[in-house]
PDB file of N, CA and C in Angstrom:
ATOM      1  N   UNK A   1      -5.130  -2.105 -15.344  1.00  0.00           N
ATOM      2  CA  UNK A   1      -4.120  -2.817 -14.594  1.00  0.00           C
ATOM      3  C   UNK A   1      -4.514  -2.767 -13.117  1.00  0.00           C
ATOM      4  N   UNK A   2      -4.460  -3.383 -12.588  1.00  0.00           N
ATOM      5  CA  UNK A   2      -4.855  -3.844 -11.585  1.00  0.00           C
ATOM      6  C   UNK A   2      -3.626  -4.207 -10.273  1.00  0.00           C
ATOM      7  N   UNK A   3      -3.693  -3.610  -8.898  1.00  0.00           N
ATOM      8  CA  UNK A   3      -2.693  -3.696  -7.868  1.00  0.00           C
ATOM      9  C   UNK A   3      -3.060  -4.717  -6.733  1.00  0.00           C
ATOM     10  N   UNK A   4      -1.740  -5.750  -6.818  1.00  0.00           N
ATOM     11  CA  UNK A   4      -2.547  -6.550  -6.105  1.00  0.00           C
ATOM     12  C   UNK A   4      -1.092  -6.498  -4.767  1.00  0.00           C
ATOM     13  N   UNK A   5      -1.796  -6.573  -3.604  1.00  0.00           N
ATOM     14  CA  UNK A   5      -1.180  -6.393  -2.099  1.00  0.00           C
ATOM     15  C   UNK A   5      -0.938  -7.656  -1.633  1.00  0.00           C
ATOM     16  N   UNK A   6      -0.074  -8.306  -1.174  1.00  0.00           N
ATOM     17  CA  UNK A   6       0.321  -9.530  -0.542  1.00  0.00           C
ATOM     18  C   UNK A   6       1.064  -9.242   0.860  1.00  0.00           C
ATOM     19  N   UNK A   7       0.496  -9.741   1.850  1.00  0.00           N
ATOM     20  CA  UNK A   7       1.589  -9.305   3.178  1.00  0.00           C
ATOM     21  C   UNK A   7       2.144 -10.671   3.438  1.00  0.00           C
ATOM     22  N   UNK A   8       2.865 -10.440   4.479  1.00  0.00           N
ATOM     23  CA  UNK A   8       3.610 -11.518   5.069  1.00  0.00           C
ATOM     24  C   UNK A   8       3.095 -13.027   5.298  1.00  0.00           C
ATOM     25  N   UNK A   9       1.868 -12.201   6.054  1.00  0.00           N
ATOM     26  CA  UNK A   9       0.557 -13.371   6.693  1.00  0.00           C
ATOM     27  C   UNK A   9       0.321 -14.174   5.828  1.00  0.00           C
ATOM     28  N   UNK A  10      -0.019 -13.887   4.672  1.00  0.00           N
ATOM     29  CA  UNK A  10      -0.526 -14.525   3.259  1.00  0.00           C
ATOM     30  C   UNK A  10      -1.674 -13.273   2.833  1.00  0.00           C
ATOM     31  N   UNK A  11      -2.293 -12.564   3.448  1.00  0.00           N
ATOM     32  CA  UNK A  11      -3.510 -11.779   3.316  1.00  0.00           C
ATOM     33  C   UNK A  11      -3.291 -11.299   2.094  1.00  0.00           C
ATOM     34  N   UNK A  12      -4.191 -11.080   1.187  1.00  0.00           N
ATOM     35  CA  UNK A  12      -3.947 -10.805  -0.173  1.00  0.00           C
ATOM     36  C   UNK A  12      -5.474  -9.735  -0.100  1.00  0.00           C
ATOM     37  N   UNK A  13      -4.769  -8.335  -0.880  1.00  0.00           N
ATOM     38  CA  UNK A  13      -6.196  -6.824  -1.500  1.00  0.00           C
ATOM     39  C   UNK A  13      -5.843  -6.731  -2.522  1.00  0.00           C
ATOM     40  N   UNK A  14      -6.635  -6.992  -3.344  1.00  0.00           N
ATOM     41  CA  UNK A  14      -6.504  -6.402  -4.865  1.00  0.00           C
ATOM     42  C   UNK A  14      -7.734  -5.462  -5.248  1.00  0.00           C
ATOM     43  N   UNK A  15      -6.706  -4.437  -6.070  1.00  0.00           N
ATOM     44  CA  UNK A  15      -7.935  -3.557  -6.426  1.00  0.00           C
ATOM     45  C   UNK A  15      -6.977  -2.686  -7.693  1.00  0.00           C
ATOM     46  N   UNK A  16      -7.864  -1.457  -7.991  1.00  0.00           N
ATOM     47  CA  UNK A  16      -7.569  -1.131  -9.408  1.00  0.00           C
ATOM     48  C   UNK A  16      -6.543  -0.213  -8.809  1.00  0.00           C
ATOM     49  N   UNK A  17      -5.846   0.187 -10.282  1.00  0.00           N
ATOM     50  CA  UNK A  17      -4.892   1.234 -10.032  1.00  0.00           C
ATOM     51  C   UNK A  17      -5.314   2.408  -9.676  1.00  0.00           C
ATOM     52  N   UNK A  18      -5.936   2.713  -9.908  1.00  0.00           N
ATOM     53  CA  UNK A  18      -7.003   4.116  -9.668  1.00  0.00           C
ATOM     54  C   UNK A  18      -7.472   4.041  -8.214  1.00  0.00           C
ATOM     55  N   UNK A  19      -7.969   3.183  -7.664  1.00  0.00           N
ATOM     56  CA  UNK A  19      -8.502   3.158  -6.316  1.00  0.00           C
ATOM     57  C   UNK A  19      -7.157   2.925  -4.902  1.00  0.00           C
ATOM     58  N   UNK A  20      -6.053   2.147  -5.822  1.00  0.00           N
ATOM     59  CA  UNK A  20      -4.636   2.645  -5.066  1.00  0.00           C
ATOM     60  C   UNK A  20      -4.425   3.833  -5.013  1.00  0.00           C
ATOM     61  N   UNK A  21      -4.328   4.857  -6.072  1.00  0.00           N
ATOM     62  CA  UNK A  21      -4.018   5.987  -6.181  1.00  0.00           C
ATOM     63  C   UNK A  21      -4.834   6.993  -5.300  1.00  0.00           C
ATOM     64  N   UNK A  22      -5.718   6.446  -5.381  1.00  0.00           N
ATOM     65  CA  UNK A  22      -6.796   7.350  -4.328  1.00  0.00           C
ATOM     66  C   UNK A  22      -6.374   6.845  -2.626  1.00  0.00           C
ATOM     67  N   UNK A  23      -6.497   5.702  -2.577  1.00  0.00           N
ATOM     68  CA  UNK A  23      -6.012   5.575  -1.304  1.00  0.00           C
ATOM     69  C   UNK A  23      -4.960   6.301  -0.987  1.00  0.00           C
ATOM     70  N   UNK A  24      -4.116   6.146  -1.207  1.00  0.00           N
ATOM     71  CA  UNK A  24      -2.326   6.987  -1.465  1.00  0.00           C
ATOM     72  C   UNK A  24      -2.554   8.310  -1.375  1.00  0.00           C
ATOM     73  N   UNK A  25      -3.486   8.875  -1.571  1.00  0.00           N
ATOM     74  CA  UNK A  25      -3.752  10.350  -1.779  1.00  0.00           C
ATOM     75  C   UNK A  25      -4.825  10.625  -0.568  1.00  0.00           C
ATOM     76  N   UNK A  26      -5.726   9.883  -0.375  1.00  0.00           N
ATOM     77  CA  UNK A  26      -6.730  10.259   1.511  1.00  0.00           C
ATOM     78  C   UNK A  26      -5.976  10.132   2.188  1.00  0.00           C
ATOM     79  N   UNK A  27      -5.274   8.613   2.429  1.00  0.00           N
ATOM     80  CA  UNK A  27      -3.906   8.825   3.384  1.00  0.00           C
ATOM     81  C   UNK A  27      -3.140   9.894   2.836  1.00  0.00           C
ATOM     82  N   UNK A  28      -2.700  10.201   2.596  1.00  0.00           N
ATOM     83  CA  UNK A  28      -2.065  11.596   2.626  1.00  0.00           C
ATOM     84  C   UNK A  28      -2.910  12.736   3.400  1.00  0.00           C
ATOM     85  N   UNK A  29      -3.710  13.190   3.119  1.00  0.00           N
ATOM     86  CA  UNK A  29      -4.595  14.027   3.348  1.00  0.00           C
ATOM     87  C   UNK A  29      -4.989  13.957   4.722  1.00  0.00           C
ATOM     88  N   UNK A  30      -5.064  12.894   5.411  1.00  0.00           N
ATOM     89  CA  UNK A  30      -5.498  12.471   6.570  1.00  0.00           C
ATOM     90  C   UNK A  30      -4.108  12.530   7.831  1.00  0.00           C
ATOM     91  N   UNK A  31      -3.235  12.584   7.106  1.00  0.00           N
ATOM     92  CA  UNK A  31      -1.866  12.873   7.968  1.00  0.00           C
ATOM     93  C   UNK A  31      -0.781  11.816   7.864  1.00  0.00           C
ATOM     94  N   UNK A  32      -0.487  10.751   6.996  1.00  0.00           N
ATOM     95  CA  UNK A  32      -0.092   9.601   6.863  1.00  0.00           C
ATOM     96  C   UNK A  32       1.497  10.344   6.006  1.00  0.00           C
ATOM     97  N   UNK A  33       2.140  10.068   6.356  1.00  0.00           N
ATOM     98  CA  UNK A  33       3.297  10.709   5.942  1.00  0.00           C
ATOM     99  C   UNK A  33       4.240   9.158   5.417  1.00  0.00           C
ATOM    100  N   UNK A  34       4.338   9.008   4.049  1.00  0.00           N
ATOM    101  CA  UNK A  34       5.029   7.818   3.498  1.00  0.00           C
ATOM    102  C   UNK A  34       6.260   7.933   3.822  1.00  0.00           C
ATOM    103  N   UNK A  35       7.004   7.006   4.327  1.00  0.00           N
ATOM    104  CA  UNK A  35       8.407   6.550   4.787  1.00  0.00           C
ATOM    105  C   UNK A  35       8.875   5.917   3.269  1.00  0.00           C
ATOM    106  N   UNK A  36       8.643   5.483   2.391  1.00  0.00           N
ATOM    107  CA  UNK A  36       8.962   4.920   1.431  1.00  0.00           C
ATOM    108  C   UNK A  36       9.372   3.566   1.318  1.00  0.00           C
ATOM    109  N   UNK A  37       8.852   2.598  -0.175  1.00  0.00           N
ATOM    110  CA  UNK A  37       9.063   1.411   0.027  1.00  0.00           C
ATOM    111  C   UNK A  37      10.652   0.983  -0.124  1.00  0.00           C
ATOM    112  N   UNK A  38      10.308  -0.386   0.139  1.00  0.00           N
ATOM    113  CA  UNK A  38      11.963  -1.111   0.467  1.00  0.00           C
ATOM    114  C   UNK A  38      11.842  -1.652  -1.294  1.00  0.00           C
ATOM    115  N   UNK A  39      12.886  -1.771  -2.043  1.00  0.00           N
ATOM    116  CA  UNK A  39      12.502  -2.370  -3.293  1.00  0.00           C
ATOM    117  C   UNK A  39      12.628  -4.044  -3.172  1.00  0.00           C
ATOM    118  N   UNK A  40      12.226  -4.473  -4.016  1.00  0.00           N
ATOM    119  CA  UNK A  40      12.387  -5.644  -3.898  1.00  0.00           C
ATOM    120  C   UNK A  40      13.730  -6.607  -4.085  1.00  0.00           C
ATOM    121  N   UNK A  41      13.825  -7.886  -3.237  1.00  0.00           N
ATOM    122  CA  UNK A  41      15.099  -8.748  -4.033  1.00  0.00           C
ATOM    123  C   UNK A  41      14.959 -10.124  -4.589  1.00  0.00           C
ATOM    124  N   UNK A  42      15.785 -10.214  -5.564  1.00  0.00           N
ATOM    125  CA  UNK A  42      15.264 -11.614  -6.489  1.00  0.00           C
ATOM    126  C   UNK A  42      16.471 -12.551  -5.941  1.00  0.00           C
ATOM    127  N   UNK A  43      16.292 -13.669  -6.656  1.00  0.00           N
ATOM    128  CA  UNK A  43      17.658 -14.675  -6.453  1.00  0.00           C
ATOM    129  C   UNK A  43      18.421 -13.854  -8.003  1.00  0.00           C
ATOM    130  N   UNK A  44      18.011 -13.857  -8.364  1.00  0.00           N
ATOM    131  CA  UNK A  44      18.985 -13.058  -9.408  1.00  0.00           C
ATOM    132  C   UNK A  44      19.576 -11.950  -9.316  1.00  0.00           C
ATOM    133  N   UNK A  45      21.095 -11.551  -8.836  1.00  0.00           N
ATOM    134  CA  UNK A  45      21.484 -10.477  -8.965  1.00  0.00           C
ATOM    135  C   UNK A  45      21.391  -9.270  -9.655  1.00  0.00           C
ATOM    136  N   UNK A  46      21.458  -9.600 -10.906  1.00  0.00           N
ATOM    137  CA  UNK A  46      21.505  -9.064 -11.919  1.00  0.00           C
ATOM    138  C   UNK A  46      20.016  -8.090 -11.968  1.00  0.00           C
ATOM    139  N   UNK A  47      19.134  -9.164 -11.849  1.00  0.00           N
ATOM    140  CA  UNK A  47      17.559  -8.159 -11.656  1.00  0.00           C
ATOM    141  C   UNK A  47      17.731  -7.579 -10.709  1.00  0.00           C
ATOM    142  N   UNK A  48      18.532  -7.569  -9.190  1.00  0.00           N
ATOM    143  CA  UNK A  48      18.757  -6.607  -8.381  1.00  0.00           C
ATOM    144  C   UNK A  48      19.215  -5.397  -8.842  1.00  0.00           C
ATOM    145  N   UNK A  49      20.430  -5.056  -9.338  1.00  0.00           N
ATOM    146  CA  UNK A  49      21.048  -4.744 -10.021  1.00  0.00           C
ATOM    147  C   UNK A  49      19.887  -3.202 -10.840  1.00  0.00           C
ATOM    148  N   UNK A  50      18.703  -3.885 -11.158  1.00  0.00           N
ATOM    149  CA  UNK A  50      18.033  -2.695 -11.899  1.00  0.00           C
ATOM    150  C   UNK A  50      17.261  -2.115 -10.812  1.00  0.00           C
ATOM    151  N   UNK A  51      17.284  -2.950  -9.262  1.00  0.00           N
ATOM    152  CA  UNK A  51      16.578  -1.577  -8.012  1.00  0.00           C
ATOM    153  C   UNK A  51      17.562  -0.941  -7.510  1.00  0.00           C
ATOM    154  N   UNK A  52      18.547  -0.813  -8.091  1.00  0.00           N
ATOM    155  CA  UNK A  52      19.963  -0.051  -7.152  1.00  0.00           C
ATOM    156  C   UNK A  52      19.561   1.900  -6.761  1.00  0.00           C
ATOM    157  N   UNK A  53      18.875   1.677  -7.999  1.00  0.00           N
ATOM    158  CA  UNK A  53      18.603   3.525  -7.707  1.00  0.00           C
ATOM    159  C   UNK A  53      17.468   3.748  -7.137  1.00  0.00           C
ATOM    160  N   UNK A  54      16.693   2.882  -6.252  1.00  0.00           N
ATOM    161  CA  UNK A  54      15.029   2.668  -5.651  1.00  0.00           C
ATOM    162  C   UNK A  54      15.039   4.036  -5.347  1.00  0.00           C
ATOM    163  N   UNK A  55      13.616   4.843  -5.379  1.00  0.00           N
ATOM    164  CA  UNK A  55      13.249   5.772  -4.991  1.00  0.00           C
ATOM    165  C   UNK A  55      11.705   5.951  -3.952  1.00  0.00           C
ATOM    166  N   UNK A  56      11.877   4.661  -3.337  1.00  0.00           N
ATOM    167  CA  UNK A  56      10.730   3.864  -2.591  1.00  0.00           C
ATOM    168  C   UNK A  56       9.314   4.583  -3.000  1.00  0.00           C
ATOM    169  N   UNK A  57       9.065   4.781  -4.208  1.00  0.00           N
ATOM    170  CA  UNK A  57       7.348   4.751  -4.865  1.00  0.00           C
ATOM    171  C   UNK A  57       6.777   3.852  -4.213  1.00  0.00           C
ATOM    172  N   UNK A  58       5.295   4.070  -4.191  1.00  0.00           N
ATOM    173  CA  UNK A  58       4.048   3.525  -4.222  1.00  0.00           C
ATOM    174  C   UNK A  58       3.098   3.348  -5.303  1.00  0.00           C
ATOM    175  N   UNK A  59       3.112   3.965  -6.492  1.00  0.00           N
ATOM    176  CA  UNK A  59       2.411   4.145  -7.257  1.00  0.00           C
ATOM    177  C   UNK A  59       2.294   2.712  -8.529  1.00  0.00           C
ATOM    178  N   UNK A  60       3.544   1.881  -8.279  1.00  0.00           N
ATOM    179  CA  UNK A  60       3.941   0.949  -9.570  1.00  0.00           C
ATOM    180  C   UNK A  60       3.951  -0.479  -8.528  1.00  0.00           C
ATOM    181  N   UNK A  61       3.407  -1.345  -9.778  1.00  0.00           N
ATOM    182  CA  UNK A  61       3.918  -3.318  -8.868  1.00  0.00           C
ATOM    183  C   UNK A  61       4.718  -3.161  -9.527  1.00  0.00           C
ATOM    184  N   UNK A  62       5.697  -3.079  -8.527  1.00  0.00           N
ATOM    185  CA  UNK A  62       6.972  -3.778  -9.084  1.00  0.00           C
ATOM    186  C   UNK A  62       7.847  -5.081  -7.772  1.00  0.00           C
ATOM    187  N   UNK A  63       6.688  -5.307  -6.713  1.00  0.00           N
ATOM    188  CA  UNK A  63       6.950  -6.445  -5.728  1.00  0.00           C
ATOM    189  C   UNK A  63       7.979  -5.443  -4.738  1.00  0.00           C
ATOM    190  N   UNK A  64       7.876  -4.293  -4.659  1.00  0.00           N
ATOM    191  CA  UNK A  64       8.016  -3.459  -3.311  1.00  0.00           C
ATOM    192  C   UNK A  64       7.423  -3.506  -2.108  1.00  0.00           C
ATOM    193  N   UNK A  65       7.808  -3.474  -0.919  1.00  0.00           N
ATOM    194  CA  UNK A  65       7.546  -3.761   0.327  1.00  0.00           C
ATOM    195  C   UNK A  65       7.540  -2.306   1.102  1.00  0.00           C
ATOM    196  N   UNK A  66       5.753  -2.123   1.631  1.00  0.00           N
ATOM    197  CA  UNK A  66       5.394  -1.461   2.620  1.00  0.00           C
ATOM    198  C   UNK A  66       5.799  -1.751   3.894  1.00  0.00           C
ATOM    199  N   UNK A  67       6.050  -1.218   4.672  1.00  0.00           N
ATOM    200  CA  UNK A  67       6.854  -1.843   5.821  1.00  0.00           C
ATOM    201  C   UNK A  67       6.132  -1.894   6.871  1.00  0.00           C
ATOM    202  N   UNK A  68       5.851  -2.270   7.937  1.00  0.00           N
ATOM    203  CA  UNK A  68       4.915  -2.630   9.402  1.00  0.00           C
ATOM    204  C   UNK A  68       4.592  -1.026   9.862  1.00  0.00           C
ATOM    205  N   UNK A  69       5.421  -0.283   9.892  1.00  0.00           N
ATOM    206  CA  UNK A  69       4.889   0.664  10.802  1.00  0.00           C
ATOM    207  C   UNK A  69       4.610   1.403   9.483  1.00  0.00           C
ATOM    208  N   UNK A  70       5.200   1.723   8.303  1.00  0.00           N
ATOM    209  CA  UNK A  70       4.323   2.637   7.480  1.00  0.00           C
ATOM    210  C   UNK A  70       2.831   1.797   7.058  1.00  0.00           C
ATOM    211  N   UNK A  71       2.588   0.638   6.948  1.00  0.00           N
ATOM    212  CA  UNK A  71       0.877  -0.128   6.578  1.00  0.00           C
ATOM    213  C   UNK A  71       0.329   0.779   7.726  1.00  0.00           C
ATOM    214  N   UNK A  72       0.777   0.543   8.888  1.00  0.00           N
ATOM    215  CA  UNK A  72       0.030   1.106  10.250  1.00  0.00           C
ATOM    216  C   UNK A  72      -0.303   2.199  10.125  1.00  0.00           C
ATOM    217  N   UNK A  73       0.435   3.106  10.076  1.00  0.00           N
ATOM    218  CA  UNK A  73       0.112   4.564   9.877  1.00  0.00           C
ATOM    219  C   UNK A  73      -0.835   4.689   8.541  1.00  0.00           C
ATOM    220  N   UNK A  74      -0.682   3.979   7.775  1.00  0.00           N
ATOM    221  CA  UNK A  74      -1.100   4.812   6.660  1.00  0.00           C
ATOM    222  C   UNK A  74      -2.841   4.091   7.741  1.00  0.00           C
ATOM    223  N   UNK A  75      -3.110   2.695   7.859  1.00  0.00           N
ATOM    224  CA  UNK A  75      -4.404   2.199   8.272  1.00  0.00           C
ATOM    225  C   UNK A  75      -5.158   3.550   9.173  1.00  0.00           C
ATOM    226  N   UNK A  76      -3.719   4.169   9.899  1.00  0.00           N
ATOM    227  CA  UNK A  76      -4.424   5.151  11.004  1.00  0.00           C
ATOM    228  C   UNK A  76      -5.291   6.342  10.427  1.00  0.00           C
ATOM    229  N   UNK A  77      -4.197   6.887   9.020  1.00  0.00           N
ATOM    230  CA  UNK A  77      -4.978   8.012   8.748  1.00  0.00           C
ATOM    231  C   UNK A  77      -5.958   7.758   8.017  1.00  0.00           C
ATOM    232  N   UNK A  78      -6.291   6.744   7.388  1.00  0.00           N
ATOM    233  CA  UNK A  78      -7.312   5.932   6.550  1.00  0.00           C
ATOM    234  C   UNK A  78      -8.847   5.626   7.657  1.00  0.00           C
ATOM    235  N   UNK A  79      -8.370   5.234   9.037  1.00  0.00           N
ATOM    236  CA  UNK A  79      -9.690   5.121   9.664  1.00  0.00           C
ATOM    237  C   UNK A  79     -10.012   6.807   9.956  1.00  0.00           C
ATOM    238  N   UNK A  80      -9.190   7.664  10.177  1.00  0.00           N
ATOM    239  CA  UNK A  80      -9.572   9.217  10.196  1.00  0.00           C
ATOM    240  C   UNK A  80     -10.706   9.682   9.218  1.00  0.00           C
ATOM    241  N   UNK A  81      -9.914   9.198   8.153  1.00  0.00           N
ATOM    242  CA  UNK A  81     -10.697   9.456   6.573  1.00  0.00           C
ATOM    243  C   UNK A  81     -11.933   9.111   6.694  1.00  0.00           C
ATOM    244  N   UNK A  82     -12.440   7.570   6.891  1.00  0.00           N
ATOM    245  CA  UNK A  82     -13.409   7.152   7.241  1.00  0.00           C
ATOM    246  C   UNK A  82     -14.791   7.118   7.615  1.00  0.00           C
ATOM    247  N   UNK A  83     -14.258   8.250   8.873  1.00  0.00           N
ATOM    248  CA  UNK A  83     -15.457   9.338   9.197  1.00  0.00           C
ATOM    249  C   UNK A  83     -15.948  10.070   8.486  1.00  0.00           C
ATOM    250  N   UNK A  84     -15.432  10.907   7.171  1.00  0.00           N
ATOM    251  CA  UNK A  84     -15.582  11.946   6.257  1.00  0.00           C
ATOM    252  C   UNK A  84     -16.186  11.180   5.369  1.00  0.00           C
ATOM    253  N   UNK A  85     -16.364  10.151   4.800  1.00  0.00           N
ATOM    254  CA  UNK A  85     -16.512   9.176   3.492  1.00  0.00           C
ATOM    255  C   UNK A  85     -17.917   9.286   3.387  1.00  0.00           C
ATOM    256  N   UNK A  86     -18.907   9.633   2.510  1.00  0.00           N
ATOM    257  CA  UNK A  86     -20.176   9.603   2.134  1.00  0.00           C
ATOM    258  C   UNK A  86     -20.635   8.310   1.746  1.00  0.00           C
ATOM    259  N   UNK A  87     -19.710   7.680   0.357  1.00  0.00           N
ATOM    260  CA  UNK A  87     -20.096   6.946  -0.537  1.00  0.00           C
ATOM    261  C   UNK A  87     -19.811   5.641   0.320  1.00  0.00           C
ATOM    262  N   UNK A  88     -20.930   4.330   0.411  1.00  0.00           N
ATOM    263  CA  UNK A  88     -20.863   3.499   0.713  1.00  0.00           C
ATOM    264  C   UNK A  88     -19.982   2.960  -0.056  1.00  0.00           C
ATOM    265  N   UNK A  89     -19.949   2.571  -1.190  1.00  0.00           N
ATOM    266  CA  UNK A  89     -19.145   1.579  -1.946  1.00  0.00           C
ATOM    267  C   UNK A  89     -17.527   2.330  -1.569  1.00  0.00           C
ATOM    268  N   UNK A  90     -17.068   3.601  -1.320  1.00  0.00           N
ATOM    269  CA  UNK A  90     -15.412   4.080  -0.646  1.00  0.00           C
ATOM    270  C   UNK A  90     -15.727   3.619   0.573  1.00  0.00           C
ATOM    271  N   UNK A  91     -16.663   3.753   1.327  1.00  0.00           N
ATOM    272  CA  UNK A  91     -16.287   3.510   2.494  1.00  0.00           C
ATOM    273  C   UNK A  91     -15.712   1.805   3.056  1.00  0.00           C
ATOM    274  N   UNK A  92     -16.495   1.141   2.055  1.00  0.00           N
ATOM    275  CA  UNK A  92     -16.487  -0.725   1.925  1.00  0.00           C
ATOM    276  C   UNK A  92     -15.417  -1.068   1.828  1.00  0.00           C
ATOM    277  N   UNK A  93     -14.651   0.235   0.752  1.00  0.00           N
ATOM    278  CA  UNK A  93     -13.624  -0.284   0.024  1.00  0.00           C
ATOM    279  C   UNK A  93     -12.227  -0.264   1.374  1.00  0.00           C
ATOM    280  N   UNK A  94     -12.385   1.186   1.839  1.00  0.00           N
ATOM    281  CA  UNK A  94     -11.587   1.666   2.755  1.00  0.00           C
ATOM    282  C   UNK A  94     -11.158   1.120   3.695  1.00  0.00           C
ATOM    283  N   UNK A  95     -12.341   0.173   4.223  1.00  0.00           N
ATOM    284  CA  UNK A  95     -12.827  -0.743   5.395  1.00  0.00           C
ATOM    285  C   UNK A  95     -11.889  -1.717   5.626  1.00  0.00           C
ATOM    286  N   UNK A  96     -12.186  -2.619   3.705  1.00  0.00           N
ATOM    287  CA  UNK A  96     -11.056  -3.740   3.689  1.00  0.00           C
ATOM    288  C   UNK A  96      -9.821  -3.270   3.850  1.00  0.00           C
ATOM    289  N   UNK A  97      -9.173  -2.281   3.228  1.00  0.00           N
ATOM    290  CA  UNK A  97      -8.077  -1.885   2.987  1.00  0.00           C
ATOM    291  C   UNK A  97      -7.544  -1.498   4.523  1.00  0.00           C
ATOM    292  N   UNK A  98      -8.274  -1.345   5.063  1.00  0.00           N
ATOM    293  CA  UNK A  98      -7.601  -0.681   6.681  1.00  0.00           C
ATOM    294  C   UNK A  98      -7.248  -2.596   7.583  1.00  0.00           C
ATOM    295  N   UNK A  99      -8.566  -3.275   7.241  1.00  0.00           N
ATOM    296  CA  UNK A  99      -8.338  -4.617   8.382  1.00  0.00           C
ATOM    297  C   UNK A  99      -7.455  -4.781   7.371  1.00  0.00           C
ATOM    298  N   UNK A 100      -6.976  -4.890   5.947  1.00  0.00           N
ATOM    299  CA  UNK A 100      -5.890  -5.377   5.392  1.00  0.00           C
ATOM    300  C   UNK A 100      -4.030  -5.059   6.335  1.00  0.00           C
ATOM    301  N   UNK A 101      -4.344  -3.415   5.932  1.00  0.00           N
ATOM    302  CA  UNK A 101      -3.247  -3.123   6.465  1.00  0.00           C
ATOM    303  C   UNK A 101      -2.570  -3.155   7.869  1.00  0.00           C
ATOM    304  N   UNK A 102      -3.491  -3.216   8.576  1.00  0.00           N
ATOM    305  CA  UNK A 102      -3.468  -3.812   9.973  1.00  0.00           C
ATOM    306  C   UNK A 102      -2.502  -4.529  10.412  1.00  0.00           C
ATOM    307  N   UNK A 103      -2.713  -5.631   9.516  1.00  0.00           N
ATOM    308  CA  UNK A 103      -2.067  -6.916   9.133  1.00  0.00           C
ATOM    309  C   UNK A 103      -0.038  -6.699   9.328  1.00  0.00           C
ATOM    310  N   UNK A 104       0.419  -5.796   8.586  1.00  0.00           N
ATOM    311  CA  UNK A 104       1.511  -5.678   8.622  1.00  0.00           C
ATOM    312  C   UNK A 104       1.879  -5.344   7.380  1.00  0.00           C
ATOM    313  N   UNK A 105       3.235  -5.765   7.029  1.00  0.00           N
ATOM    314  CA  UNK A 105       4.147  -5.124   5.755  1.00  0.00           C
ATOM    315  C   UNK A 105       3.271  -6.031   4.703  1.00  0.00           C
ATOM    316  N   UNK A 106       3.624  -5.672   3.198  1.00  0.00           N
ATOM    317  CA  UNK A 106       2.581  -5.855   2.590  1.00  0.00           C
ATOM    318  C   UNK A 106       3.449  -5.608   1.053  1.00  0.00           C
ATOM    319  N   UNK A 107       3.693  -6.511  -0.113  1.00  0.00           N
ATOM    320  CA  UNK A 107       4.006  -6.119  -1.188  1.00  0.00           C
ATOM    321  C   UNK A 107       3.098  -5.609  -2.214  1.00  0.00           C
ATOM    322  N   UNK A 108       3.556  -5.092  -2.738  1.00  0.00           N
ATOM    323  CA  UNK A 108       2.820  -4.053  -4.176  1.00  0.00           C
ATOM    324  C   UNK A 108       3.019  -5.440  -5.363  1.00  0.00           C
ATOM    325  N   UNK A 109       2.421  -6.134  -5.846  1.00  0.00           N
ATOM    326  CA  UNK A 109       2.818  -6.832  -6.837  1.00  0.00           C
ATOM    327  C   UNK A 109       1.863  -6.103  -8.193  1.00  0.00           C
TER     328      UNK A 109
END
């Protein structure tokens, strides 16, 4: 399964679940402290209705919204990380993911 990122702009990152999870976890490590996502809203109430108990995760698409200053921060501790990164193909990956987040708020689809 596969996580795909959509921001405001239109900018679209897709990548695997596994390589989210890792991101989620260097940012961490790097000092990025998650504020938690906003859940999502439909025109349908009723599907609202099942985010009433949101516990702002990162880990699931479920069309949750990263918000401007948490993308930022997390981009900050991610270029920290950066420096430490051996593997070309993490570092490539990291790269996009930072000019991604840059960008601004950003859904989990």
């Amino acid at each position: 399964m596969g996580m795909d990122l959509r921001s405001e702009t239109g900018a679209e990152f897709r990548l695997s679940r596994n390589a989210w999870l890792h991101i989620l976890e260097l940012a961490k490590e790097y000092g990025w402290e998650p504020l938690g996502t906003i859940p999502p809203t439909f025109d349908d109430p009723l599907r609202n209705l099942e985010y009433k108990d949101w516990e702002g995760g990162y880990d699931t698409n479920e069309y949750q919204i990263v918000t401007d200053v948490d993308s930022a921060e997390m981009a900050s501790a991610l270029e920290n990380a950066l420096q430490d990164i051996a593997s070309r193909e993490e570092s490539v990956l990291l790269a996009g993911f930072i000019s991604f987040a840059k960008k601004g708020s950003f859904s989990i689809d």
